[in-house]
C-alpha atoms as a PDB file:
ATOM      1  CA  UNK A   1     -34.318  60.745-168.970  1.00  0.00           C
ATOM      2  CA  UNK A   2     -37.658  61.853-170.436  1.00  0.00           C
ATOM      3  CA  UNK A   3     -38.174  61.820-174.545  1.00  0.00           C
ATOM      4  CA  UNK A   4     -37.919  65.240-175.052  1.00  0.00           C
ATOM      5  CA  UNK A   5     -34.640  65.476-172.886  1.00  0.00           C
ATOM      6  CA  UNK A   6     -33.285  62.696-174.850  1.00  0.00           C
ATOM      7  CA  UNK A   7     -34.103  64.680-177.981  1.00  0.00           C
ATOM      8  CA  UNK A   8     -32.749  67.632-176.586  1.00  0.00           C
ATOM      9  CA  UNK A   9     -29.278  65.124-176.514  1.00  0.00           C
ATOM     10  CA  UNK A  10     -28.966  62.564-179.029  1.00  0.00           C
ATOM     11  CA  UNK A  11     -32.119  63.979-181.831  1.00  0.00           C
ATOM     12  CA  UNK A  12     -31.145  60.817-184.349  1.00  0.00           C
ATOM     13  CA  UNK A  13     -32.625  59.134-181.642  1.00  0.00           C
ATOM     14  CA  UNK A  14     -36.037  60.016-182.485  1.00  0.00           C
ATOM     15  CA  UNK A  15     -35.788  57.219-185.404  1.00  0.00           C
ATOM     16  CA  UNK A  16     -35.443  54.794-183.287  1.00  0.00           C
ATOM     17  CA  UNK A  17     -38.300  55.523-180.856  1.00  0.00           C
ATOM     18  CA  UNK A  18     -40.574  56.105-183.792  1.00  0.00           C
ATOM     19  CA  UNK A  19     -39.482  52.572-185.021  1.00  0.00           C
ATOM     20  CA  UNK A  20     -40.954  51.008-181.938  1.00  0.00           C
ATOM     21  CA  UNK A  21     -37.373  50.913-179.853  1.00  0.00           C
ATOM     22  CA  UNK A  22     -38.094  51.684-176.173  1.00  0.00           C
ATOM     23  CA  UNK A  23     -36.430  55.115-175.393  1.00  0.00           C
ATOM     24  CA  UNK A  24     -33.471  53.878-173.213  1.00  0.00           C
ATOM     25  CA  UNK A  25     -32.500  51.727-175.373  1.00  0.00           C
ATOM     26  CA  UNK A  26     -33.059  54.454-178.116  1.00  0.00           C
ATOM     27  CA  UNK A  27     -30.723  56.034-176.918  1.00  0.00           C
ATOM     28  CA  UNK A  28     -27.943  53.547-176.262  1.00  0.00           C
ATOM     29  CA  UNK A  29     -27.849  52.681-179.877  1.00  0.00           C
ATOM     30  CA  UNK A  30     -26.797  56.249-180.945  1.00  0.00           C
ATOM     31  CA  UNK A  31     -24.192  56.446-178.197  1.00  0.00           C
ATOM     32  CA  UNK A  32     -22.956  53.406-179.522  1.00  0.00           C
ATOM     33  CA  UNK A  33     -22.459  54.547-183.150  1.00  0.00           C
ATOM     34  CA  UNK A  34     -25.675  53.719-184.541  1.00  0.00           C
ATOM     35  CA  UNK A  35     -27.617  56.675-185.212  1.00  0.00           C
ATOM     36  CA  UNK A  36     -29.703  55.122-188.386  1.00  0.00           C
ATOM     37  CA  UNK A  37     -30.496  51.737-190.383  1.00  0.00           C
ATOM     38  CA  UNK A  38     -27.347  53.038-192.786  1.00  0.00           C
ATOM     39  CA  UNK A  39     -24.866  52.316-189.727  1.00  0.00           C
ATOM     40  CA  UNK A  40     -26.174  48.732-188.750  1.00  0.00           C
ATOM     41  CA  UNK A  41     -24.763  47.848-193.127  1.00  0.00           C
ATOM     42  CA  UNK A  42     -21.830  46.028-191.224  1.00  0.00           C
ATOM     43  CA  UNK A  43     -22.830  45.357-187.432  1.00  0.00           C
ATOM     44  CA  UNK A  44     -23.527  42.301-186.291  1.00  0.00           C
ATOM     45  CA  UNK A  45     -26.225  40.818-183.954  1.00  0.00           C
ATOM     46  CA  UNK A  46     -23.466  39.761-181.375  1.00  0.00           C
ATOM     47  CA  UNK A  47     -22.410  43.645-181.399  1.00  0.00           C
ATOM     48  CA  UNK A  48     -25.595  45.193-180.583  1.00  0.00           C
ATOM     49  CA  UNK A  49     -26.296  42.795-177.823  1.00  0.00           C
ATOM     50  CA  UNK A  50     -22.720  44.033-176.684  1.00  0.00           C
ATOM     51  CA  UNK A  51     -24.734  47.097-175.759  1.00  0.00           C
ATOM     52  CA  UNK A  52     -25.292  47.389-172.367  1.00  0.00           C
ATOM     53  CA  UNK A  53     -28.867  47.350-171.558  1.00  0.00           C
ATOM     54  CA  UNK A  54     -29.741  46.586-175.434  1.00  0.00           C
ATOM     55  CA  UNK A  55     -31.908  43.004-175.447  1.00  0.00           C
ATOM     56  CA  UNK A  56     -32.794  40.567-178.154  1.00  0.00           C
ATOM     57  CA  UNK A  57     -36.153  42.266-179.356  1.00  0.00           C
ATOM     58  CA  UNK A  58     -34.411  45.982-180.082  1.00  0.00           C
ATOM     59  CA  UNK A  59     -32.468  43.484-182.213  1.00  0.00           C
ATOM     60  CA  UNK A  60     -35.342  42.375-183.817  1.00  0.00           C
ATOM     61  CA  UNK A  61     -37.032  45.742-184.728  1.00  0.00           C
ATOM     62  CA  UNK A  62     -33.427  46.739-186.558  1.00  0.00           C
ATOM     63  CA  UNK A  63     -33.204  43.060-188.621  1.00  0.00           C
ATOM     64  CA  UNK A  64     -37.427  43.564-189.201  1.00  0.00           C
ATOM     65  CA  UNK A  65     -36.432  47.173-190.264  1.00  0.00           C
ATOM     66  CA  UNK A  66     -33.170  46.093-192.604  1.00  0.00           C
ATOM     67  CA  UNK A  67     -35.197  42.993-194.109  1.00  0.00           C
ATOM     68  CA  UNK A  68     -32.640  40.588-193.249  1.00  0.00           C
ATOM     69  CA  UNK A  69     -30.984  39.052-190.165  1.00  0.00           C
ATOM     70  CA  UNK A  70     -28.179  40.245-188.637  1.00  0.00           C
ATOM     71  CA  UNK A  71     -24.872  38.073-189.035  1.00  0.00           C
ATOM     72  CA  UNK A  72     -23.896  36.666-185.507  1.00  0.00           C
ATOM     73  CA  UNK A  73     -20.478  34.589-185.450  1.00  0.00           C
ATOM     74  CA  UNK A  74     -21.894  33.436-181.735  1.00  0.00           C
ATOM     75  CA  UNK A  75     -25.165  32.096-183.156  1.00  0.00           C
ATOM     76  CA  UNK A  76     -23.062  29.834-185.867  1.00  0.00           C
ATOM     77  CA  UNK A  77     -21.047  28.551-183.703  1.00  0.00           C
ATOM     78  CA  UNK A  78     -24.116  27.622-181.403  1.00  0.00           C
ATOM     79  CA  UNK A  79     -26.067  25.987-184.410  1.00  0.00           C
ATOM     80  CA  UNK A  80     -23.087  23.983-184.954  1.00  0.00           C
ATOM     81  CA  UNK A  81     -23.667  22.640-181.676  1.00  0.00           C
ATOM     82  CA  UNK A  82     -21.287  24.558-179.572  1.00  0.00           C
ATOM     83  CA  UNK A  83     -22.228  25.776-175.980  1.00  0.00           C
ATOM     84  CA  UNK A  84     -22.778  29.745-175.473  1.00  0.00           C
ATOM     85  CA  UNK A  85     -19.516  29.826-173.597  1.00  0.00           C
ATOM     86  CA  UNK A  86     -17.704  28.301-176.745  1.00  0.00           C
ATOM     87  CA  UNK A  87     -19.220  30.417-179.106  1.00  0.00           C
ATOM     88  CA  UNK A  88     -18.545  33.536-176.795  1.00  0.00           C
ATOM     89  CA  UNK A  89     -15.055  32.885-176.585  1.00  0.00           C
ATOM     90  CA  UNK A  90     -14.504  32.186-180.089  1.00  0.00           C
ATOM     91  CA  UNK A  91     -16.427  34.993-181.124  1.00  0.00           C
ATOM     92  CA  UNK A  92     -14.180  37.321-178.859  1.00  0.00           C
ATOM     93  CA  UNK A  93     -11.205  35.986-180.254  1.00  0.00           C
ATOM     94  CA  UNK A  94     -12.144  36.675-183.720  1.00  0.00           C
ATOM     95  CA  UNK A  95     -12.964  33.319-184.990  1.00  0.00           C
ATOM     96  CA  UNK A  96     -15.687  33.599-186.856  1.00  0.00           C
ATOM     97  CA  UNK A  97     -15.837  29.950-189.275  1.00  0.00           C
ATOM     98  CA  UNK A  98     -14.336  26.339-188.901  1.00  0.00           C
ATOM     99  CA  UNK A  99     -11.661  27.160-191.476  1.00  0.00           C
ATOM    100  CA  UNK A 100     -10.143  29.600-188.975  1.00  0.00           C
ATOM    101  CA  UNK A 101     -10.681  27.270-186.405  1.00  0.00           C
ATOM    102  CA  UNK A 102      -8.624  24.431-188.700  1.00  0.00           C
ATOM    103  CA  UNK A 103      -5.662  26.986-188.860  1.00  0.00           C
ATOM    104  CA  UNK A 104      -5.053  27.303-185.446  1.00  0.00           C
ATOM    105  CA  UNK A 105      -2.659  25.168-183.283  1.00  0.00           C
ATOM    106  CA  UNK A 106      -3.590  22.222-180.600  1.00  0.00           C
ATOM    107  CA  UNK A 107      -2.007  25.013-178.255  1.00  0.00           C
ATOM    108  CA  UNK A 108      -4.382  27.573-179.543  1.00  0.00           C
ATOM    109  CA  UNK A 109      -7.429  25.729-179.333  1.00  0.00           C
ATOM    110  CA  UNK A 110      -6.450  24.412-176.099  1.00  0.00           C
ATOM    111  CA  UNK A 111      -6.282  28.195-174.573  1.00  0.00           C
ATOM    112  CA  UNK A 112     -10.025  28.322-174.676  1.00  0.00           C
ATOM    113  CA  UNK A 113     -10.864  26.041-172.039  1.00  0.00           C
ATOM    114  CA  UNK A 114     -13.042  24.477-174.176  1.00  0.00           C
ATOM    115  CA  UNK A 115     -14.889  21.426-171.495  1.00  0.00           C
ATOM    116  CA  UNK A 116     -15.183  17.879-173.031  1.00  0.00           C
ATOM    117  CA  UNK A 117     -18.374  17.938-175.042  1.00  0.00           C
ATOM    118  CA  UNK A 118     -17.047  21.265-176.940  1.00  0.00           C
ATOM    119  CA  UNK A 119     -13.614  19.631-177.057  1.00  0.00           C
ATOM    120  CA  UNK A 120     -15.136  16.434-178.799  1.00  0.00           C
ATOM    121  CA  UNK A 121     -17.669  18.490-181.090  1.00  0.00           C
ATOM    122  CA  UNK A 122     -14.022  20.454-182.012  1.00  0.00           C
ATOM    123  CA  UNK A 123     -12.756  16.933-182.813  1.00  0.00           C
ATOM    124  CA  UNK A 124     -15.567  15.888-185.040  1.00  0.00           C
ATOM    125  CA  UNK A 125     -16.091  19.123-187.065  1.00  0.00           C
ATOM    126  CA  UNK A 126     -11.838  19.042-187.901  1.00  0.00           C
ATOM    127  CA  UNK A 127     -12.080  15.973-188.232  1.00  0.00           C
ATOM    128  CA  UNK A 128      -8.868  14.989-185.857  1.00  0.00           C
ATOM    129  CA  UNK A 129      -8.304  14.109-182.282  1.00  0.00           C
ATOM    130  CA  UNK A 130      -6.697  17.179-180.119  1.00  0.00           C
ATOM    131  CA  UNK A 131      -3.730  16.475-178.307  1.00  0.00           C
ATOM    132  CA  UNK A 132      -4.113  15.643-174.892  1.00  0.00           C
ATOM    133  CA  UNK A 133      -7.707  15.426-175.171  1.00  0.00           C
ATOM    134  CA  UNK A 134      -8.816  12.373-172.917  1.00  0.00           C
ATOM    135  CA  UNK A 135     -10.773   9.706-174.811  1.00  0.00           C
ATOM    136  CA  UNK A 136     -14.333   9.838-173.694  1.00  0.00           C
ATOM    137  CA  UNK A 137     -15.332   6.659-170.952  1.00  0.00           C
ATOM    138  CA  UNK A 138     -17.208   3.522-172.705  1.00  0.00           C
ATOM    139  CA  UNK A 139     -20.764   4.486-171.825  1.00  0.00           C
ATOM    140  CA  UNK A 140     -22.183   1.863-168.872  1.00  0.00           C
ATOM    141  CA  UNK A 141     -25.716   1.227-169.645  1.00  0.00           C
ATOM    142  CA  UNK A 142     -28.219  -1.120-167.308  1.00  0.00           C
ATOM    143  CA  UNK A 143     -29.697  -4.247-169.408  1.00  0.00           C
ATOM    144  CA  UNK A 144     -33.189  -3.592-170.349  1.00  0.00           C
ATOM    145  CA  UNK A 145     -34.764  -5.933-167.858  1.00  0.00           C
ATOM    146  CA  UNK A 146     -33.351  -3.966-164.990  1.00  0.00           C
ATOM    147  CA  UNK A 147     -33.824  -0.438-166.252  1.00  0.00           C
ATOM    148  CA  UNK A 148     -37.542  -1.724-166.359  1.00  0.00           C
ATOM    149  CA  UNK A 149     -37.786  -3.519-163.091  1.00  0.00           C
ATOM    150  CA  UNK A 150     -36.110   0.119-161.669  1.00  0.00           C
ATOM    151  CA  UNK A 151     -38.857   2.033-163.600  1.00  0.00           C
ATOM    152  CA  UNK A 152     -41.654  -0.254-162.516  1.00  0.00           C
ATOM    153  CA  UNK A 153     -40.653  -0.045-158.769  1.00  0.00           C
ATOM    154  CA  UNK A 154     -40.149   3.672-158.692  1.00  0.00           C
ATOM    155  CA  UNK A 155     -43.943   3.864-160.378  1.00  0.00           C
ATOM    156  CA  UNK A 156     -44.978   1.881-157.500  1.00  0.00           C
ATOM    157  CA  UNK A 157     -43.186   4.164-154.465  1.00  0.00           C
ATOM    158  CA  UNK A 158     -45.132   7.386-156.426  1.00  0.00           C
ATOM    159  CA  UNK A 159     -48.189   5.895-156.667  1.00  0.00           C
ATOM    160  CA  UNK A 160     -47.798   5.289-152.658  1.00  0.00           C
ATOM    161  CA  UNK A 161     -46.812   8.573-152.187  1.00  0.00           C
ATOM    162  CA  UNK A 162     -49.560   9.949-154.132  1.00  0.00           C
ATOM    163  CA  UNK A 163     -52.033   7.765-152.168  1.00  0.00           C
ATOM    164  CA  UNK A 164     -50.310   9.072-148.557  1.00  0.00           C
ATOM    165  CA  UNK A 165     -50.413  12.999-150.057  1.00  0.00           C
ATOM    166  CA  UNK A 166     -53.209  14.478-148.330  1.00  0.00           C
ATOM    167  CA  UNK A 167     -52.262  12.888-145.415  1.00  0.00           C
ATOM    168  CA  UNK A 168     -49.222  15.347-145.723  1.00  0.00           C
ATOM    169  CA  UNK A 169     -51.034  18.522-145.236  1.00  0.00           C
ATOM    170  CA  UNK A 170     -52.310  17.494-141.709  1.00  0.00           C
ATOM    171  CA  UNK A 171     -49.116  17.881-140.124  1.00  0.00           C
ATOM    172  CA  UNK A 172     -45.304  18.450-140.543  1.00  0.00           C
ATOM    173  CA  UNK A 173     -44.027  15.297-142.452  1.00  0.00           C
ATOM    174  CA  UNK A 174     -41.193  14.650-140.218  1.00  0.00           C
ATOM    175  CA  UNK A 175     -42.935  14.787-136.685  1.00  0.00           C
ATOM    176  CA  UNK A 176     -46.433  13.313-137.807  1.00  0.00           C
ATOM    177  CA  UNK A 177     -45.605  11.073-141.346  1.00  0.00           C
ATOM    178  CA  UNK A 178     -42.399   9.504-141.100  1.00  0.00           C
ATOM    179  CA  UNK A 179     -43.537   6.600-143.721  1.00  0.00           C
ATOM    180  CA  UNK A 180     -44.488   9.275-146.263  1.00  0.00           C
ATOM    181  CA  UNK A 181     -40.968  10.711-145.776  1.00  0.00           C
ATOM    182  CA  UNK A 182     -39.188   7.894-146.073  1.00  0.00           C
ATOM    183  CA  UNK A 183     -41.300   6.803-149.511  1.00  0.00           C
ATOM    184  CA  UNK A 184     -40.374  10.202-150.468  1.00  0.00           C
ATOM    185  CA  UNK A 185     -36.358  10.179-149.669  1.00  0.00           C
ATOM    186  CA  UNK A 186     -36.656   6.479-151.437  1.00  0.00           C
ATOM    187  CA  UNK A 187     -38.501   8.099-154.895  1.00  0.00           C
ATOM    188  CA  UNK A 188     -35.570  10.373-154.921  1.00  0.00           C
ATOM    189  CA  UNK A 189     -32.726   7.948-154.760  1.00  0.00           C
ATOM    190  CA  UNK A 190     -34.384   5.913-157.439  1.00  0.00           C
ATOM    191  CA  UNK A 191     -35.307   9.052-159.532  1.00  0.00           C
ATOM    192  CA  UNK A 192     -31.733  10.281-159.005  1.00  0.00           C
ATOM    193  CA  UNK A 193     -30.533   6.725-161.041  1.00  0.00           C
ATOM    194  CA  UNK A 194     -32.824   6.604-164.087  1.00  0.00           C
ATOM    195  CA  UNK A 195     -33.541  10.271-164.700  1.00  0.00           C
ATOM    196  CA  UNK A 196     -30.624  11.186-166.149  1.00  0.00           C
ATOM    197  CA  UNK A 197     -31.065  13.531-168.787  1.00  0.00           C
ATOM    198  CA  UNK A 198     -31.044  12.592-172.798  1.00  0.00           C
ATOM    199  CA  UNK A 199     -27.246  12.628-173.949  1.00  0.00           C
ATOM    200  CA  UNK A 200     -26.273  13.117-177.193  1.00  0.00           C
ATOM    201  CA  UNK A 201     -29.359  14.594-179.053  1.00  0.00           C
ATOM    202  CA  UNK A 202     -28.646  17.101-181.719  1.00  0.00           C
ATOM    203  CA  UNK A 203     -31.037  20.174-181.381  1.00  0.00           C
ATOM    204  CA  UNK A 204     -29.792  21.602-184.284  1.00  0.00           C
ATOM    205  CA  UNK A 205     -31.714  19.346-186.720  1.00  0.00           C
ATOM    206  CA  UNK A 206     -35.173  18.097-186.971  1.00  0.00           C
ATOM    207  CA  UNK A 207     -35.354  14.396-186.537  1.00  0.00           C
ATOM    208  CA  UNK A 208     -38.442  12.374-185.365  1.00  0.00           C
ATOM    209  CA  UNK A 209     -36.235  10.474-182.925  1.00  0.00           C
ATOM    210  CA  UNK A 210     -35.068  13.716-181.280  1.00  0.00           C
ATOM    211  CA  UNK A 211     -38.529  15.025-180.828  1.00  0.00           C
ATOM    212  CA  UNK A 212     -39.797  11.441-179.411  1.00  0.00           C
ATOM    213  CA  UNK A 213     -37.334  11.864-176.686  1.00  0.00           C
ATOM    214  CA  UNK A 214     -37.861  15.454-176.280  1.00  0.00           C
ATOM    215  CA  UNK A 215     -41.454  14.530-175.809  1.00  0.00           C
ATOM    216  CA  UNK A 216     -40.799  11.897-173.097  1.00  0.00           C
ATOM    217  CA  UNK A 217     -38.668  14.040-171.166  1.00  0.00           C
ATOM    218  CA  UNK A 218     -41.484  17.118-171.236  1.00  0.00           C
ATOM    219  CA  UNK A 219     -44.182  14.388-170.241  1.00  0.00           C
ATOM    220  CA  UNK A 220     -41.927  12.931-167.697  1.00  0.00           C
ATOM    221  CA  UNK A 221     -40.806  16.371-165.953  1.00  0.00           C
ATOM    222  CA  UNK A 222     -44.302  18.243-166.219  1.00  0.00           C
ATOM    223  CA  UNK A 223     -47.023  15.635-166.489  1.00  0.00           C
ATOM    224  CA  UNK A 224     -45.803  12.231-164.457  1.00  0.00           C
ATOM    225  CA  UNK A 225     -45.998  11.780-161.237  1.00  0.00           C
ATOM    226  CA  UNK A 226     -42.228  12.835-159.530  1.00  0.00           C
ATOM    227  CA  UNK A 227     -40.887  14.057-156.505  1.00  0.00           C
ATOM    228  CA  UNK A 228     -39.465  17.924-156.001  1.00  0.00           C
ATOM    229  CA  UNK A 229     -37.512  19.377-153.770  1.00  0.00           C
ATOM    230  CA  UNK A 230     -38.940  20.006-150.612  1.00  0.00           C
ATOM    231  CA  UNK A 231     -39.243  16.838-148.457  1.00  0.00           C
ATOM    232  CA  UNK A 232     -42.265  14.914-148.726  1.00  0.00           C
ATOM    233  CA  UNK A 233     -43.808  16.693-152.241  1.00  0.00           C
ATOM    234  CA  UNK A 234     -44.617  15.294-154.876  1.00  0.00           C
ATOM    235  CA  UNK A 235     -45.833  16.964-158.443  1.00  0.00           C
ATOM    236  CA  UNK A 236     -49.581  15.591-158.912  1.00  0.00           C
ATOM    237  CA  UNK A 237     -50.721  16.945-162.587  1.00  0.00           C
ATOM    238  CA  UNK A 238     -54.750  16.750-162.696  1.00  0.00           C
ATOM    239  CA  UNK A 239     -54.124  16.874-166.521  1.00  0.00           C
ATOM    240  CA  UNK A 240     -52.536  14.915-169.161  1.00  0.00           C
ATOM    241  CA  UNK A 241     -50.252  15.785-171.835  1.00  0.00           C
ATOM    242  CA  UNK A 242     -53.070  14.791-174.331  1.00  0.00           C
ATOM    243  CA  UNK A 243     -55.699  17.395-172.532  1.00  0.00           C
ATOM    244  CA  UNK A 244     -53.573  19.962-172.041  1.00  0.00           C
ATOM    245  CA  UNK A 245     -52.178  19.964-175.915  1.00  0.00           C
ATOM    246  CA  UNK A 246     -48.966  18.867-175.484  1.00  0.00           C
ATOM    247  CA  UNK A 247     -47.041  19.425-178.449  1.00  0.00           C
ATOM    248  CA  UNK A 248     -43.112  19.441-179.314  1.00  0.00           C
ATOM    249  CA  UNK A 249     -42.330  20.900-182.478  1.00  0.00           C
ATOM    250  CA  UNK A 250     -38.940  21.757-184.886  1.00  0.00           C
ATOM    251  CA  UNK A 251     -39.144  25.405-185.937  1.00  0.00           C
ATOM    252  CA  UNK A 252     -36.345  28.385-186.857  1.00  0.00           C
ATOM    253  CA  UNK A 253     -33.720  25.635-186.106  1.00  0.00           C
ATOM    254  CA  UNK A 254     -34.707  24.728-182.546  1.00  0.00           C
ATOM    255  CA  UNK A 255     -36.426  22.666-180.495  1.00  0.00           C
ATOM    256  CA  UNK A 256     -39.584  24.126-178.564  1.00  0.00           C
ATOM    257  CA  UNK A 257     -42.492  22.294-176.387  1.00  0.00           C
ATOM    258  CA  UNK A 258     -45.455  23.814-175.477  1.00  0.00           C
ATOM    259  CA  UNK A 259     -48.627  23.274-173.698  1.00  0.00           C
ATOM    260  CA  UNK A 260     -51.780  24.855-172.298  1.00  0.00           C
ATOM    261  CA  UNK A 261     -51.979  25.646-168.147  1.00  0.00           C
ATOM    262  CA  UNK A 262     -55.298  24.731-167.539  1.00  0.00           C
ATOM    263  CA  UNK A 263     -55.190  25.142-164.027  1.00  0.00           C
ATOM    264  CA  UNK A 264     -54.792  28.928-164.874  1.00  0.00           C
ATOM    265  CA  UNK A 265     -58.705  30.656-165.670  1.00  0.00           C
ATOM    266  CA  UNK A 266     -60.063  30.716-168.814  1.00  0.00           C
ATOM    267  CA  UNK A 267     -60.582  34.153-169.123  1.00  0.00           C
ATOM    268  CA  UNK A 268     -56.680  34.905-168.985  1.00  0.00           C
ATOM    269  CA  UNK A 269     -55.128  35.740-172.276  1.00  0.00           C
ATOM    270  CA  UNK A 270     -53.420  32.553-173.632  1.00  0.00           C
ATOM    271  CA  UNK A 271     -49.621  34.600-173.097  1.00  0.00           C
ATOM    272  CA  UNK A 272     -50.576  33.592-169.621  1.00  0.00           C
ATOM    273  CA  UNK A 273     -52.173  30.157-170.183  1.00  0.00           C
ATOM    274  CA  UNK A 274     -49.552  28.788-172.393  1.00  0.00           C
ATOM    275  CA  UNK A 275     -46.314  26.981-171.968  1.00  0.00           C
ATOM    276  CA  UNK A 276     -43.281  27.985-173.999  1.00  0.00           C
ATOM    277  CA  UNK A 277     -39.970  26.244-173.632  1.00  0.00           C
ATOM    278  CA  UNK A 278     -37.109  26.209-175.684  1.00  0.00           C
ATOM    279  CA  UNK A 279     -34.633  23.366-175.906  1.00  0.00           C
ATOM    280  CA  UNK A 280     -31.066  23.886-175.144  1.00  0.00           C
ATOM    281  CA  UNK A 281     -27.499  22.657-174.302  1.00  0.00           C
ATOM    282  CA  UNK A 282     -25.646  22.978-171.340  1.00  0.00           C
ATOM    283  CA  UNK A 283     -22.014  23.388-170.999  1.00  0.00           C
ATOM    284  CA  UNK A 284     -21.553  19.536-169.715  1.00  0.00           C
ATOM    285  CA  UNK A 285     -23.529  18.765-172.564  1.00  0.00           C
ATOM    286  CA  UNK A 286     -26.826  18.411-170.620  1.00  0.00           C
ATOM    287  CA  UNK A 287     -30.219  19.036-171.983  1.00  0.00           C
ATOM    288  CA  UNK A 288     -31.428  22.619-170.591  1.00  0.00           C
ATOM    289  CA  UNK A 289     -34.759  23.818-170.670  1.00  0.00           C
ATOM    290  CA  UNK A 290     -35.281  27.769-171.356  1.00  0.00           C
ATOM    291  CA  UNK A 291     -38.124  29.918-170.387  1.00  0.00           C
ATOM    292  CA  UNK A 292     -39.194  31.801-173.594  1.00  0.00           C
END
């Protein structure tokens, strides 16, 4: 539907537009019940993003135009440390602070599914265990000496791989280089054992240990030498963390990392030559990394 059609419709949706919202989603707010900044007084961001087809920078325009932010019961819940799926379904079930989560019964609680690492936060937060809630398995760790004999023999199979790489590109790996495959399947196996994500970090707060590992985990994915996931590759990066700017940083209560592309030309504007990640949770409790 054009603008003046719109008009022609829904004419409180000219605010909006003029405001900087894209017409669609002009147009969704009014049909939704917000025809001015006087009807958001009570809404919540976790309402407007209800919206079909309304995204998180519509959102922004009505908290820049109100002067505060919008109240979202899903975003507490997910600062507490909760995944979105938690939040979502405690949100939706009109939960909206730990004091109504304390009144509810081990049944009730139980009837959200919630998966271990939500069920343990749960625990923690009440501060009591949840019936039936399995205790979580003594954590197996290697000794030192052979985490870094693992580490210092799967250095040694990349660095071979790296050294057989060009020879990759002269033929299919598996007819013409069947000891560069083989390096390759053996990188895996060993990267599959001592890669396992960082468990446990809280993303919610800004402490120098969190953004030490955070940092070793960016370097390690983006910058070191690793295999991917077609057979035979391996990620070469012709720059290091240090030349490329590398930073991991604490801001609006998350975790971010970000880093200049220098393989990309100059002369694009940096929203092209930079990085941006954001930090995040999984539902296993896994650390995810988000495109921003």
């Amino acid at each position: 539907m054009t603008e003046p059609r719109l008009l022609d419709t829904l004419p409180a949706a000219r605010f909006w537009i003029e405001a900087g919202v894209q017409l669609g989603q002009a147009g969704k707010l009014v049909r939704a019940g917000f025809p001015s900044l006087e009807s958001l007084a009570e809404a919540s961001r976790d309402e407007l993003l209800a919206i079909p087809g309304v995204g998180k920078m519509t959102v922004e325009i009505c908290e820049r135009l109100l002067g505060r932010r919008l109240p979202s019961v899903i975003g507490d819940w997910k600062a507490l440390g909760f995944s979105g799926t938690a939040a979502a379904a405690f949100a939706e079930a009109g939960i909206d602070s730990l004091e109504a989560l304390a009144k509810l019964t081990e049944r009730e609680i139980a009837s959200f599914g919630l998966r271990n690492p939500d069920q343990q936060l749960c625990e923690t937060l009440l501060g009591r265990r949840l019936k039936g809630t399995p205790l979580p398995p003594p954590a197996r760790r290697r000794a030192p000496e052979a985490e870094r004999a693992i580490r210092t023999i799967h250095q040694q199979v990349l660095q071979q791989l790296a050294a057989l790489f060009p020879r990759k590109h002269q033929g299919p790996v598996m007819d013409e280089d069947p000891a560069h495959l083989a390096l390759w399947e053996a990188a895996r196996v060993i990267e599959s054992v001592i890669d396992g994500a960082p468990q446990g970090l809280d993303l919610t707060a800004d402490h120098p240990a969190t953004g030490e590992a955070l940092y070793e985990w960016v370097v390690r994915h983006h910058f070191a030498l690793r295999v991917l996931d077609d057979p035979g590759d391996i990620l070469i990066s012709a720059h290091t963390p240090k030349e490329s700017q590398l930073r991991v940083f604490f801001e609006h209560g998350r975790w971010f990392a970000t880093w200049i592309k220098l393989e990309v030309d100059e002369s694009q504007p940096e929203s092209i030559r930079r990085e941006l990640i954001l930090f995040e949770t999984g539902e296993q409790g896994e650390l995810v990394e988000a495109a921003v």
